[in-house]
N, C-alpha and C. Protein backbone atom coordinates (compact mmCIF):
# COMPACT_ATOMS: atom_id res chain seq x y z
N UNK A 1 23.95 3.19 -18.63
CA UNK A 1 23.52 2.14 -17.71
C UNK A 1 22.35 2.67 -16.88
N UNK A 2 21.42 1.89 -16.52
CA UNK A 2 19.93 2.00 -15.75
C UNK A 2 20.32 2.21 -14.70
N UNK A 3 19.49 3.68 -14.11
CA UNK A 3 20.11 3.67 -12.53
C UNK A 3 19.60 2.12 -11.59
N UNK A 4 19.88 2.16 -10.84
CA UNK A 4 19.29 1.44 -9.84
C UNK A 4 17.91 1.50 -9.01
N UNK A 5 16.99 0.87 -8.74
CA UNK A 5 15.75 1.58 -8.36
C UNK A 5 15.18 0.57 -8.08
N UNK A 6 13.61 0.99 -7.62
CA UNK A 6 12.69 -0.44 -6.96
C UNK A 6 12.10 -0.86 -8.18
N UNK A 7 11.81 0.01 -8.41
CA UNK A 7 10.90 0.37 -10.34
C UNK A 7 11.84 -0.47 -11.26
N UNK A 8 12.90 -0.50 -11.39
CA UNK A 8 13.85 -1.26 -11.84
C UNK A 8 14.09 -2.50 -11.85
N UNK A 9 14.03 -2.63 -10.59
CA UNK A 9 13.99 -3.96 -9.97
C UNK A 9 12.62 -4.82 -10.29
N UNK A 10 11.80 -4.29 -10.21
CA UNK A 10 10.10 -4.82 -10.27
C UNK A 10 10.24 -4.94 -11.60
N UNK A 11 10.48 -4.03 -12.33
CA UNK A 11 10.06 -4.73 -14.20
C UNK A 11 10.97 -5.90 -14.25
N UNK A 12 12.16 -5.76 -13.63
CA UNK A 12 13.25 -6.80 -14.09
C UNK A 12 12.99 -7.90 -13.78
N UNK A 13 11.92 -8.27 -12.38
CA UNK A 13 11.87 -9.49 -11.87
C UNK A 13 10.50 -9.97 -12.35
N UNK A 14 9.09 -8.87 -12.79
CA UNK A 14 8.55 -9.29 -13.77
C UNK A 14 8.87 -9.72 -15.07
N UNK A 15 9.76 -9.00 -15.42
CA UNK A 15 9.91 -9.96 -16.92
C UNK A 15 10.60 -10.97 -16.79
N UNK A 16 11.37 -11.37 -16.16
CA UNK A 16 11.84 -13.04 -15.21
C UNK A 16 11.02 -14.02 -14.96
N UNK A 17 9.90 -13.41 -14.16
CA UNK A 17 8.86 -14.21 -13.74
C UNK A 17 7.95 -14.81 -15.27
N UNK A 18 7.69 -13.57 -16.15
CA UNK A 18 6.92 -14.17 -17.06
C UNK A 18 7.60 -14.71 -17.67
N UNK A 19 8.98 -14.61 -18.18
CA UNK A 19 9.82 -15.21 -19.13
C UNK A 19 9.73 -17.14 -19.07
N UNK A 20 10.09 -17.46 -17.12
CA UNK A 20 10.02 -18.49 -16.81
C UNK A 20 8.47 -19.03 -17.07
N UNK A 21 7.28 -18.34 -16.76
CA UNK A 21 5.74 -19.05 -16.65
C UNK A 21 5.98 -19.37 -18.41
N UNK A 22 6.17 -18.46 -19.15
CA UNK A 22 6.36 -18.81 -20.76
C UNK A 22 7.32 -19.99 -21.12
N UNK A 23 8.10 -19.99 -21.13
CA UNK A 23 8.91 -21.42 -21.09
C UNK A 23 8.55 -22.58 -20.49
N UNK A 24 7.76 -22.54 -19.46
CA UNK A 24 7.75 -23.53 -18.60
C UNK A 24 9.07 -23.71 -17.63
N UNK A 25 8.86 -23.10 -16.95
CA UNK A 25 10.11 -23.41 -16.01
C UNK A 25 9.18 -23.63 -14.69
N UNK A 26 8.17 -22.82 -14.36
CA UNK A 26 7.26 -23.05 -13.23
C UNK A 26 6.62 -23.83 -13.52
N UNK A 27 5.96 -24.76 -12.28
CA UNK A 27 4.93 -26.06 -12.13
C UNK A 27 3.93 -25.37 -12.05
N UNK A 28 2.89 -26.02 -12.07
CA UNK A 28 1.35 -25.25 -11.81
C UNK A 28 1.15 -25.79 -10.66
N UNK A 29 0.75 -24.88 -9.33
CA UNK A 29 0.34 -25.24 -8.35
C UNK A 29 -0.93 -26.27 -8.28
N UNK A 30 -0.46 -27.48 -7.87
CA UNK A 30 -1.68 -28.25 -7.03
C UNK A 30 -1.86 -28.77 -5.63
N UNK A 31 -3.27 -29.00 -5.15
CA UNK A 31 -3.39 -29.18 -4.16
C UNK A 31 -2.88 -30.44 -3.63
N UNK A 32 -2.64 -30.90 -2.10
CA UNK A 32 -2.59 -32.09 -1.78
C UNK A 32 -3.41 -32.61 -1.06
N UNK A 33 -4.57 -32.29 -1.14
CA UNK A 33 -5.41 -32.62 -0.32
C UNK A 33 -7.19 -32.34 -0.74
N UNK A 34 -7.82 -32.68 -1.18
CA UNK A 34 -9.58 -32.27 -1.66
C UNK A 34 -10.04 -31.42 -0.24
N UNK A 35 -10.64 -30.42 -0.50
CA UNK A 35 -11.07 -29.49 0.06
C UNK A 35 -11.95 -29.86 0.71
N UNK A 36 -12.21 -29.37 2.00
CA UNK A 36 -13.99 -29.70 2.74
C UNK A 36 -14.73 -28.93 2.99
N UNK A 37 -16.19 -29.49 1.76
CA UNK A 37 -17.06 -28.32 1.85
C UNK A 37 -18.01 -28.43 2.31
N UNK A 38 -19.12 -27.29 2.96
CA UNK A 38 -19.84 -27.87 3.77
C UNK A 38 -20.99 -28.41 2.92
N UNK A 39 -21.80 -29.03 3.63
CA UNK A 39 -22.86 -30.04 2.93
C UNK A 39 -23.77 -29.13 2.33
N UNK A 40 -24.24 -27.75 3.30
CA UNK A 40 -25.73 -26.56 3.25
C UNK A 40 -25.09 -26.09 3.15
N UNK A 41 -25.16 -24.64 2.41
CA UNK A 41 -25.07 -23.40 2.94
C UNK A 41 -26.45 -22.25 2.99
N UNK A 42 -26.31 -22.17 4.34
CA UNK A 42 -27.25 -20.76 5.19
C UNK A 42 -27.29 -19.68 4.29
N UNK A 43 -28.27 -19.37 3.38
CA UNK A 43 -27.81 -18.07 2.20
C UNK A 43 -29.10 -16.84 3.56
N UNK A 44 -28.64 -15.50 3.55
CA UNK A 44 -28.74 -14.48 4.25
C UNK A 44 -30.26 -14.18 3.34
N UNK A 45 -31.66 -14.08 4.22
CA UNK A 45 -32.67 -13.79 3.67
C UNK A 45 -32.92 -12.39 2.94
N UNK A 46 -32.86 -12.27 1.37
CA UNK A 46 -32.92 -10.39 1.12
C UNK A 46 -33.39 -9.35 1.60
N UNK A 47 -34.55 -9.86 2.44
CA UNK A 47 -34.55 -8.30 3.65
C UNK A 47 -33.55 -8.48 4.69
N UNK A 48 -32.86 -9.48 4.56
CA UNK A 48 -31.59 -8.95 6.24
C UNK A 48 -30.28 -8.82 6.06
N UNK A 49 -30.04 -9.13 4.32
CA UNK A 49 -29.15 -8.70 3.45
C UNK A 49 -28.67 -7.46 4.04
N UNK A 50 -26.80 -7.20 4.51
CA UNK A 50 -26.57 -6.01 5.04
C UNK A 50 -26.01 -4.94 3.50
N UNK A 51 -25.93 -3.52 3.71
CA UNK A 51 -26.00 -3.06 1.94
C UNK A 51 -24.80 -2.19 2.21
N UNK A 52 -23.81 -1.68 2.76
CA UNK A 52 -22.59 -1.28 2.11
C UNK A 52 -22.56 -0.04 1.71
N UNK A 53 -22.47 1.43 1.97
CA UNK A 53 -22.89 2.81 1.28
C UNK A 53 -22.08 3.70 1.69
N UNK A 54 -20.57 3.75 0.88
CA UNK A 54 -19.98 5.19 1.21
C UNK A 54 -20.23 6.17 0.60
N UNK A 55 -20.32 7.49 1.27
CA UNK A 55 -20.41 9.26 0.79
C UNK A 55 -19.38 8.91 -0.33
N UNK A 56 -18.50 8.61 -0.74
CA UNK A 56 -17.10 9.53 -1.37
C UNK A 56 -16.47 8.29 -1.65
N UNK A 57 -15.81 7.68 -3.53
CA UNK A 57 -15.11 6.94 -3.53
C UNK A 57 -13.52 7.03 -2.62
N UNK A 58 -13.36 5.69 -2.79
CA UNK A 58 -11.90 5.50 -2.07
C UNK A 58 -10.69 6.15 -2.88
N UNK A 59 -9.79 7.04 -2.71
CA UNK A 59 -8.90 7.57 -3.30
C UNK A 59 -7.45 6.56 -2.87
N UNK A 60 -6.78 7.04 -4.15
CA UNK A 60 -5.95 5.55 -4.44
C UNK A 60 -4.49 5.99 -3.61
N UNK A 61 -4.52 7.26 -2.63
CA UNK A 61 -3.52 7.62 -2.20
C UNK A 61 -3.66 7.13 -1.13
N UNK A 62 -4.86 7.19 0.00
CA UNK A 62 -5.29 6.25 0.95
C UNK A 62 -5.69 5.19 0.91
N UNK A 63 -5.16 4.33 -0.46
CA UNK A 63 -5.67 2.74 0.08
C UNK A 63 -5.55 1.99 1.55
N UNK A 64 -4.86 2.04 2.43
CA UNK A 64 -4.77 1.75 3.73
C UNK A 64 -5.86 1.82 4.52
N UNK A 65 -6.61 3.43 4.21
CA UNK A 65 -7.69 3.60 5.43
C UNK A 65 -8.74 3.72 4.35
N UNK A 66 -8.73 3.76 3.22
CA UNK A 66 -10.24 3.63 2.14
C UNK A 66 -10.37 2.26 2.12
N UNK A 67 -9.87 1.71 1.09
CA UNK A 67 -10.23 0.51 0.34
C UNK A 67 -10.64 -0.69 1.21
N UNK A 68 -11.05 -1.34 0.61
CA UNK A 68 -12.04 -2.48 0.69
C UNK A 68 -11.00 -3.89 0.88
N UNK A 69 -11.27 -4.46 1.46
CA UNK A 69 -9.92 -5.57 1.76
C UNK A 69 -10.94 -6.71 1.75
N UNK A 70 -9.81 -7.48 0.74
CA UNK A 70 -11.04 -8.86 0.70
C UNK A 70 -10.12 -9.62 0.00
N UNK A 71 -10.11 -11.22 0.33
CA UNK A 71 -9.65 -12.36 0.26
C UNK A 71 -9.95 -13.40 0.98
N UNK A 72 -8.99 -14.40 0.72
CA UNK A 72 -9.18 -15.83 1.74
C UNK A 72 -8.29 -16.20 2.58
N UNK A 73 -7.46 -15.56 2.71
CA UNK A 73 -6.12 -15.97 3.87
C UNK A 73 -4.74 -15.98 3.11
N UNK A 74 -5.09 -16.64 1.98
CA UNK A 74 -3.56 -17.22 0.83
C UNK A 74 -3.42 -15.73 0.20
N UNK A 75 -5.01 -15.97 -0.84
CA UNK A 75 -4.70 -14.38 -1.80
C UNK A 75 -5.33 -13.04 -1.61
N UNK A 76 -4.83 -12.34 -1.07
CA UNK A 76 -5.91 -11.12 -0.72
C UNK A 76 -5.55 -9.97 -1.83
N UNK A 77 -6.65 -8.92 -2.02
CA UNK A 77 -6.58 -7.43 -2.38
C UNK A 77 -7.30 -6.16 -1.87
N UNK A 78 -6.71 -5.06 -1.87
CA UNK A 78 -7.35 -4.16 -1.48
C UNK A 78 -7.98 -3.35 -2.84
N UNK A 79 -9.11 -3.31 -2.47
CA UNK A 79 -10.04 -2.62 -3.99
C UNK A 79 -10.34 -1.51 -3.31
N UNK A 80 -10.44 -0.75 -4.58
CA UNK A 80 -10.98 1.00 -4.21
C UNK A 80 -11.57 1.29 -5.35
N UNK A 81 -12.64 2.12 -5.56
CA UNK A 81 -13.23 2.38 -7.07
C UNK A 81 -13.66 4.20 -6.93
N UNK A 82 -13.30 4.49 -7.75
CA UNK A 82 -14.22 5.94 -8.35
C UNK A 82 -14.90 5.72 -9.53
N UNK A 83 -15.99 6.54 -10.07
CA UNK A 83 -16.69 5.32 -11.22
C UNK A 83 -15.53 6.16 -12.45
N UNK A 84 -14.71 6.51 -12.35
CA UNK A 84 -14.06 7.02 -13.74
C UNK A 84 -12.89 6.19 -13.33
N UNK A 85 -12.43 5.63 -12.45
CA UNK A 85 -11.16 5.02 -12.18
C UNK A 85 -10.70 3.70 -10.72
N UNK A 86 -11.18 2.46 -11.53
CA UNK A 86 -10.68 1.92 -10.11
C UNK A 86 -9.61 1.52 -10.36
N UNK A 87 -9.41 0.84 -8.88
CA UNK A 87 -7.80 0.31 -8.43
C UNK A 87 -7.64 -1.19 -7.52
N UNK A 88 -6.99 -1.99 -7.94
CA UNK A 88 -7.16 -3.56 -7.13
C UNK A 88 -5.53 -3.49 -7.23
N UNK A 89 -5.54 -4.15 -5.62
CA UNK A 89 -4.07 -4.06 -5.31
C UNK A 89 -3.85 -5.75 -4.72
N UNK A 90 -3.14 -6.23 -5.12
CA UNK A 90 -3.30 -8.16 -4.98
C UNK A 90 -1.92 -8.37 -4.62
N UNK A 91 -2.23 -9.50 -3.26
CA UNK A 91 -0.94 -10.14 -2.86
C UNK A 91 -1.29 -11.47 -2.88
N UNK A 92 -0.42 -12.17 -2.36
CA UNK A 92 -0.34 -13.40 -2.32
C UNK A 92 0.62 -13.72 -1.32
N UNK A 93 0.21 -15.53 -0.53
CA UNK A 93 0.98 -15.48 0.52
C UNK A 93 2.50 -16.00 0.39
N UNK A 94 2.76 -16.46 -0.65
CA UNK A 94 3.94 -16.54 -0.76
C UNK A 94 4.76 -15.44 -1.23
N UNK A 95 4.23 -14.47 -1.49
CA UNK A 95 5.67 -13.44 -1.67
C UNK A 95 5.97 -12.77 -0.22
N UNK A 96 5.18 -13.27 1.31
CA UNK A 96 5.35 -13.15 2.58
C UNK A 96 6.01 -14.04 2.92
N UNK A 97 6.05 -15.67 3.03
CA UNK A 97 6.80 -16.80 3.61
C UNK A 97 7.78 -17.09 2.82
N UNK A 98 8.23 -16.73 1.15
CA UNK A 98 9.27 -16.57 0.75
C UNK A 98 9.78 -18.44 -0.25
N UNK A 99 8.56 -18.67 0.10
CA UNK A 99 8.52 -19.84 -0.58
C UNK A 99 7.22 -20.10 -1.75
N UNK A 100 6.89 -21.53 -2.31
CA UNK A 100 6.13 -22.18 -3.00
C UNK A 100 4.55 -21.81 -2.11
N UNK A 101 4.70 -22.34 -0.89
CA UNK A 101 3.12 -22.16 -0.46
C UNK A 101 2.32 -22.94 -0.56
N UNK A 102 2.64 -24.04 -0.66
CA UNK A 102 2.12 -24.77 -1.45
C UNK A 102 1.44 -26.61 -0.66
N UNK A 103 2.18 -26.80 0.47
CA UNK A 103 1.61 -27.66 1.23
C UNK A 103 0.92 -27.53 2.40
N UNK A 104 -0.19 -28.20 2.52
CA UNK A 104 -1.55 -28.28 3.25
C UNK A 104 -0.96 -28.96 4.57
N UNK A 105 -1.65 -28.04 5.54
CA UNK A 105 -1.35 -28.31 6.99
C UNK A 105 -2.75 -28.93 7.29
N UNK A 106 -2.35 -29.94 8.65
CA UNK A 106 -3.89 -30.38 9.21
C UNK A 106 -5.02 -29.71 9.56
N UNK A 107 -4.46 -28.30 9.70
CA UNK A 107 -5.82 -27.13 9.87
C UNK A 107 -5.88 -26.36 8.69
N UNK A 108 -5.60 -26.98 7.51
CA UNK A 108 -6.04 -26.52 5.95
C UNK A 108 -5.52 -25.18 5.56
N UNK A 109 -4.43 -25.08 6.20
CA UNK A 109 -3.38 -23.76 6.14
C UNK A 109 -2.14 -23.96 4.88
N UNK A 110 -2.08 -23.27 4.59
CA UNK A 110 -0.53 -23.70 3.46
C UNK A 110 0.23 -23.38 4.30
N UNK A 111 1.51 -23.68 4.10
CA UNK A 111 2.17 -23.74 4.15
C UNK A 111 3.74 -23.37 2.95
């Protein structure tokens, strides 16, 4: 018998998760609401373009204080790269609120 473990647990509830997306047991998320976009967008002139330049890739033991954090509020990841090896680390906001995520608040928040 398989010890018990997090590692354990994580393949087990991945292969759950895909088992169900393969069958169809999950809905495909849709919106309830059309998005509002703005009419212009202000694009940043290429000389005032800001440029980004670390000494030393991000090492994947300090993702916390290296990596690069970037998303939209719902899905975020932390990226780190060495040019022989990167690393993208992805959440999402529902594996935080413990639900679907899935309905639009009046200030365009899920819920």
């Amino acid at each position: 018998m398989p010890t018990s473990s997090r590692r354990n647990f994580l393949r087990l509830a991945g292969a759950a998760g895909g088992g169900l997306a393969f069958a169809g047991g999950l809905s495909p998320f849709t919106a309830h609401a059309d998005p509002i976009r703005p009419s212009s967008v202000d694009m940043v002139p290429e000389g005032k373009a800001t440029t980004i330049w670390y000494r030393t890739p991000a090492v994947e033991a300090n993702i916390i204080q290296e990596a690069l954090p970037v998303g939209n509020g719902r899905l975020g990841a932390l990226v780190g790269c060495d040019p022989a090896d990167d690393f993208v680390y992805l959440t999402d906001g529902s594996f935080w609120t413990r639900g679907r995520n899935d309905k639009l608040t009046h200030h365009g928040h899920y819920t």
